[in-house]
N, C-alpha and C. Protein backbone atom coordinates (compact mmCIF):
# COMPACT_ATOMS: atom_id res chain seq x y z
N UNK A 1 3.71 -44.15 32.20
CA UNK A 1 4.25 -42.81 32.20
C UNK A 1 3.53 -42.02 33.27
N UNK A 2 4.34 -41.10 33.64
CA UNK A 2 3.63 -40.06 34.58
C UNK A 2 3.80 -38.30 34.06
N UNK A 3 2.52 -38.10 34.00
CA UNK A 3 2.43 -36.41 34.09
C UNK A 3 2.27 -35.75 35.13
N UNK A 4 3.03 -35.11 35.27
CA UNK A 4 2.82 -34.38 36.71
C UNK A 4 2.00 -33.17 36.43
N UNK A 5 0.91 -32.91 36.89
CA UNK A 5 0.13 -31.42 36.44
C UNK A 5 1.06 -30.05 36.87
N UNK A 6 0.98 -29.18 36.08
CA UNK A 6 1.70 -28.29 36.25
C UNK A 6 0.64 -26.51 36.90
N UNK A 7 -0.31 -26.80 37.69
CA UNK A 7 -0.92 -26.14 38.42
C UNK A 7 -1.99 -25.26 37.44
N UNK A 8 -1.81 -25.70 36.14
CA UNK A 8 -2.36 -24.54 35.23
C UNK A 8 -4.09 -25.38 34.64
N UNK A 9 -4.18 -26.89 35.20
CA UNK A 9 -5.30 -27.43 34.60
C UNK A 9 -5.03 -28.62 33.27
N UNK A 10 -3.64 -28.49 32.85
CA UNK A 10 -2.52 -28.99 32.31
C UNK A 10 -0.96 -30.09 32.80
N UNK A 11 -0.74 -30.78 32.09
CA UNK A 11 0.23 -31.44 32.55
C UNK A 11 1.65 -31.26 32.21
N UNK A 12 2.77 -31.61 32.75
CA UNK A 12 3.84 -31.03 32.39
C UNK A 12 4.36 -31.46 31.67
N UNK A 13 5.36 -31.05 30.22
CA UNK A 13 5.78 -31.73 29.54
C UNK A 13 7.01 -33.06 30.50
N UNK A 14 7.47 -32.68 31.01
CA UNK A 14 8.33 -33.87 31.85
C UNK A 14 7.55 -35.16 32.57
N UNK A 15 8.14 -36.63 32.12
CA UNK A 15 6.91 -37.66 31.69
C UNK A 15 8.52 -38.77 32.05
N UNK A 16 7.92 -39.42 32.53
CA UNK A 16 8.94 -40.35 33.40
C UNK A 16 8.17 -41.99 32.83
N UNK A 17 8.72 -42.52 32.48
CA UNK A 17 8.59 -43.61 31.27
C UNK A 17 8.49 -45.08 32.29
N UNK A 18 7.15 -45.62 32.56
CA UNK A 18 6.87 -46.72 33.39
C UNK A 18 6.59 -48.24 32.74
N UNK A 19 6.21 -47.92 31.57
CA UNK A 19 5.76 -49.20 31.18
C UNK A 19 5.98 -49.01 29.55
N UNK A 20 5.75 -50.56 28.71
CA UNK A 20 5.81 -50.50 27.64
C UNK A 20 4.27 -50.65 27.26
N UNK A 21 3.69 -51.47 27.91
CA UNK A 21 2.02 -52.14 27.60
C UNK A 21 1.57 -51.64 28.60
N UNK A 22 0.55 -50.30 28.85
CA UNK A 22 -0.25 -50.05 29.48
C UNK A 22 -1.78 -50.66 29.87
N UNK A 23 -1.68 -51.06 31.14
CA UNK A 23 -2.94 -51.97 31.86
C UNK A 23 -4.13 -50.62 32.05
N UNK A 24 -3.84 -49.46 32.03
CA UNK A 24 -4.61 -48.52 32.72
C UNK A 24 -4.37 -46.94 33.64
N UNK A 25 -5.15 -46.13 34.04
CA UNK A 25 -4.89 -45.15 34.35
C UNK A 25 -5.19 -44.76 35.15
N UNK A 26 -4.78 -43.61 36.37
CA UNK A 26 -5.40 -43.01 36.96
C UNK A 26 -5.03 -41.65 37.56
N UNK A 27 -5.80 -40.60 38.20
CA UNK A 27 -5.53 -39.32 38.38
C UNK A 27 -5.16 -39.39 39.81
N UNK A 28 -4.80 -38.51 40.04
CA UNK A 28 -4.30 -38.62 41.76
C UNK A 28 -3.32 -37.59 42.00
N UNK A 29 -2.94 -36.80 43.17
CA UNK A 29 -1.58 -36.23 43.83
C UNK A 29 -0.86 -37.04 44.20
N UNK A 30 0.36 -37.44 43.00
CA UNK A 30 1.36 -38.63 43.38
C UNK A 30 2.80 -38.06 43.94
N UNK A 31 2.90 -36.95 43.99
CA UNK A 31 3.90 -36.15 44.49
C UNK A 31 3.60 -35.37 45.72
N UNK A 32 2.58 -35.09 46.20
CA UNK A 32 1.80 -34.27 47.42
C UNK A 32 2.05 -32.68 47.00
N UNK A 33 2.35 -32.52 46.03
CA UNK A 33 2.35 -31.19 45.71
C UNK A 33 0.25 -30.23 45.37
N UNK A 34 -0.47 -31.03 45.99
CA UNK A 34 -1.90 -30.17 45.85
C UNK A 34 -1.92 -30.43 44.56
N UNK A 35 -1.26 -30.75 43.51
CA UNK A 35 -2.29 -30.61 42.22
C UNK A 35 -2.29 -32.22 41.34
N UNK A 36 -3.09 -32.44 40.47
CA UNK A 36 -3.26 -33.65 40.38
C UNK A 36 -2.69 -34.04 39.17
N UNK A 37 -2.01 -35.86 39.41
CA UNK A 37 -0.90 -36.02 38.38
C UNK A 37 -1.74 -37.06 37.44
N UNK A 38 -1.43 -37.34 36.12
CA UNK A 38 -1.97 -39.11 35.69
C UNK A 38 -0.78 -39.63 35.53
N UNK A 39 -1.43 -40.67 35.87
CA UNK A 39 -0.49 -41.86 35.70
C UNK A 39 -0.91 -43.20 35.15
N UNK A 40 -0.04 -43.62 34.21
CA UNK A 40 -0.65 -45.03 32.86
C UNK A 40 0.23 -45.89 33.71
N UNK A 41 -0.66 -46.75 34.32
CA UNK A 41 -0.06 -48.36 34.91
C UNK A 41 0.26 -49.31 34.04
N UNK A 42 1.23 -49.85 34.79
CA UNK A 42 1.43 -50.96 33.69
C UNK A 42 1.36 -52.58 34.58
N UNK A 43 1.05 -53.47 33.48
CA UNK A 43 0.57 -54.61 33.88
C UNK A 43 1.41 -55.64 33.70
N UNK A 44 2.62 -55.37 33.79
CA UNK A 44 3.72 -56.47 33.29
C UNK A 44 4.83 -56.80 34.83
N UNK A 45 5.79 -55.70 34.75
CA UNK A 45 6.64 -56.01 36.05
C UNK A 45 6.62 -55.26 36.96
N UNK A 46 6.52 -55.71 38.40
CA UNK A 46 6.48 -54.89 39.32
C UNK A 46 8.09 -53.69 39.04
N UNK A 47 7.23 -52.70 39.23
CA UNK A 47 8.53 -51.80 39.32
C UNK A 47 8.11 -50.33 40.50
N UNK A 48 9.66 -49.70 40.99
CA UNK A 48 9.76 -48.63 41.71
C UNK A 48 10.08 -47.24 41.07
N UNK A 49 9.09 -46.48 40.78
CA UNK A 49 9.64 -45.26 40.05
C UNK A 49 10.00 -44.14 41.24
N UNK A 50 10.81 -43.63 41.54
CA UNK A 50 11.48 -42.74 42.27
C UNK A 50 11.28 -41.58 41.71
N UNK A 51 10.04 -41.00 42.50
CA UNK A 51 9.77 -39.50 42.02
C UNK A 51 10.66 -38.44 43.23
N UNK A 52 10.89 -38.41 43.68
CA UNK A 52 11.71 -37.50 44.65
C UNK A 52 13.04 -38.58 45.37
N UNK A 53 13.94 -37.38 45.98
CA UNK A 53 14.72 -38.04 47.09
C UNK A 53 16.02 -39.36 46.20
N UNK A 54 16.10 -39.95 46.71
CA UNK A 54 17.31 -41.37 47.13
C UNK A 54 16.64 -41.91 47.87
N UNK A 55 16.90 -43.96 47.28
CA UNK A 55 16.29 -45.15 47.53
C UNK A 55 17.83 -45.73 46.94
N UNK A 56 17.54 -47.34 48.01
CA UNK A 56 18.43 -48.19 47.70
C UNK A 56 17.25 -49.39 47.93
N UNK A 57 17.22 -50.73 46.92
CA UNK A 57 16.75 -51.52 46.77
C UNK A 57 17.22 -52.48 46.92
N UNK A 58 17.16 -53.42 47.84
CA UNK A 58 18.35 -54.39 48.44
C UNK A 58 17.50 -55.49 48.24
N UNK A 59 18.02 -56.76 47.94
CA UNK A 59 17.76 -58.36 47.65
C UNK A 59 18.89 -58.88 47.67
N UNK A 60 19.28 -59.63 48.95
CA UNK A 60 20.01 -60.44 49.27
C UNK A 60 21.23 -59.33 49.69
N UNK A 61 22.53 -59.76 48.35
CA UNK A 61 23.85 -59.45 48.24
C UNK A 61 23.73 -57.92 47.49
N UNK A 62 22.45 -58.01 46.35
CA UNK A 62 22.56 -57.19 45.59
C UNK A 62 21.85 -56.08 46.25
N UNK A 63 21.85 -54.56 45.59
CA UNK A 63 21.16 -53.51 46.43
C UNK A 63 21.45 -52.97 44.45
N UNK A 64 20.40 -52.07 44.39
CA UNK A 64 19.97 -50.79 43.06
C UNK A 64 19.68 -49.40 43.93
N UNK A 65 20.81 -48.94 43.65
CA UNK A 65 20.52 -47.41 44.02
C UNK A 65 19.72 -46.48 43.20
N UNK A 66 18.41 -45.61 43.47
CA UNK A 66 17.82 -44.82 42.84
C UNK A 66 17.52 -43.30 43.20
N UNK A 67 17.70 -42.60 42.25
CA UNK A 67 17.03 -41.09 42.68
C UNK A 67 16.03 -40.31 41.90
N UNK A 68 15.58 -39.25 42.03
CA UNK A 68 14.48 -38.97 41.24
C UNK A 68 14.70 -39.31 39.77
N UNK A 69 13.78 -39.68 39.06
CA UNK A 69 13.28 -40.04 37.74
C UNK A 69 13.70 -41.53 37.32
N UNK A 70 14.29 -42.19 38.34
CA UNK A 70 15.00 -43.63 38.00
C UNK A 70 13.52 -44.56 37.89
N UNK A 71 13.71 -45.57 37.30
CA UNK A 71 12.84 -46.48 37.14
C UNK A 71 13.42 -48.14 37.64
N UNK A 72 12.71 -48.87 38.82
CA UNK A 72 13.98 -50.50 38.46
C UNK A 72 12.89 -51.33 38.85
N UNK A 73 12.93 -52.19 37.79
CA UNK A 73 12.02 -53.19 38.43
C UNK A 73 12.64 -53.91 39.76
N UNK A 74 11.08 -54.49 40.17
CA UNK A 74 11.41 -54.93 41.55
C UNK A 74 11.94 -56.73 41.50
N UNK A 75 12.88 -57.06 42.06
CA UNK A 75 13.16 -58.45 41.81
C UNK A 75 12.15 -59.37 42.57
N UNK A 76 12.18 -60.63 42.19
CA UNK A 76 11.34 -61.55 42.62
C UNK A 76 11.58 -61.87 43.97
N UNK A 77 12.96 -61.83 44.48
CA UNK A 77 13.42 -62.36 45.61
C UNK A 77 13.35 -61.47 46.71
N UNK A 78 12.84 -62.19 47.94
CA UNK A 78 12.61 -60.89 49.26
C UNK A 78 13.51 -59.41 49.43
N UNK A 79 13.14 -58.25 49.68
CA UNK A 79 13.48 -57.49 49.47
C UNK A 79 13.45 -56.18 50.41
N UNK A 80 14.11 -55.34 50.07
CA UNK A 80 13.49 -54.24 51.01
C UNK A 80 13.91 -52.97 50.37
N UNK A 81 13.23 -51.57 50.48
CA UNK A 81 13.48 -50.43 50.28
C UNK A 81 14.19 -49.78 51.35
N UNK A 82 15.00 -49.05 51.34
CA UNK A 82 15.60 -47.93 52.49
C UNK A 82 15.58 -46.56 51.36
N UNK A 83 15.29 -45.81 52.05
CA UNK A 83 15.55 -44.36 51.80
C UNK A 83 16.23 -43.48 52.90
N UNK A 84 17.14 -43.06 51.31
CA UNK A 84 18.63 -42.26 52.11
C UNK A 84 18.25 -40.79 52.57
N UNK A 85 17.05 -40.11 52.00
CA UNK A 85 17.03 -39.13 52.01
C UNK A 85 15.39 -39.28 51.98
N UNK A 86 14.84 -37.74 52.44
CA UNK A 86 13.39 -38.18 52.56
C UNK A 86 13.10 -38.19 50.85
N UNK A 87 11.68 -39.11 50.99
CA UNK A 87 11.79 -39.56 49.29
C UNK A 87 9.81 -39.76 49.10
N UNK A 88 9.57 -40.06 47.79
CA UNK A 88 8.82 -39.93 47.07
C UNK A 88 8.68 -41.16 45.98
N UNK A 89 7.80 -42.26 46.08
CA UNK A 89 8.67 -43.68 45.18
C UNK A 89 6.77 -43.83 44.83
N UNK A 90 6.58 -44.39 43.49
CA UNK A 90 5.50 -45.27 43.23
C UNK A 90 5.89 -46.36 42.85
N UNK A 91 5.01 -47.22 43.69
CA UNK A 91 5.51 -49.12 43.55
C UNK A 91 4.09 -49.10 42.88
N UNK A 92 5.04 -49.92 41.74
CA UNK A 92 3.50 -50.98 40.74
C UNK A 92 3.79 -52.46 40.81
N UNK A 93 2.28 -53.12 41.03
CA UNK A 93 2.96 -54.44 41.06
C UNK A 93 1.35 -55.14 39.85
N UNK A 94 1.92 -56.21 39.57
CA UNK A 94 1.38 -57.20 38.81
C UNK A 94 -0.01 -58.08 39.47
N UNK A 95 -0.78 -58.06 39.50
CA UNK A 95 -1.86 -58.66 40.03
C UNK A 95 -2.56 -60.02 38.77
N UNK A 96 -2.48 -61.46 38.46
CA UNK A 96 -2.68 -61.67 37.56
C UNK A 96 -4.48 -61.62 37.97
N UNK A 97 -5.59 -61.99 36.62
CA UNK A 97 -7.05 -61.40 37.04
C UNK A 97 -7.30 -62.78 37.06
């Protein structure tokens, strides 16, 4: 999940849903808006959360269109991102330890 801080020292109730089994956490400006967001990683499938803008996710034949708040995991097979519009995306990926 992601909280986006809402400038007050606080986070915003609006929370964009990344994982089921959380691997971990961390603080950061994931939007470039100056104030700082958390975010609970997850340790299962690589996925693209689309915080701003339009993305298309292309593998092979197939392509997943996304815009802000979409979530898609990333497929196994070579791939590529394009963005239609200027955009804002966090990629998580799987590292086994």
């Amino acid at each position: 999940m992601i909280y986006f801080g809402d400038g007050t020292g606080a986070f915003s109730s609006d929370e964009y849903t990344v994982s089921i089994s959380p691997d971990g956490f961390a603080i950061a400006d994931l939007d470039g808006d100056g104030r700082l967001d958390l975010l609970v990683v997850d340790g299962l499938d690589p996925t693209l959360q689309v915080l701003r803008g339009a993305v298309r996710l292309v593998a092979g034949d197939e392509q997943w269109r996304g815009s802000a708040g979409d979530l898609v995991v990333i497929p196994p097979e070579r791939h590529s991102l394009h963005a239609d519009e200027d955009s804002a995306v966090l990629l998580t990926v799987y590292s086994p330890r």
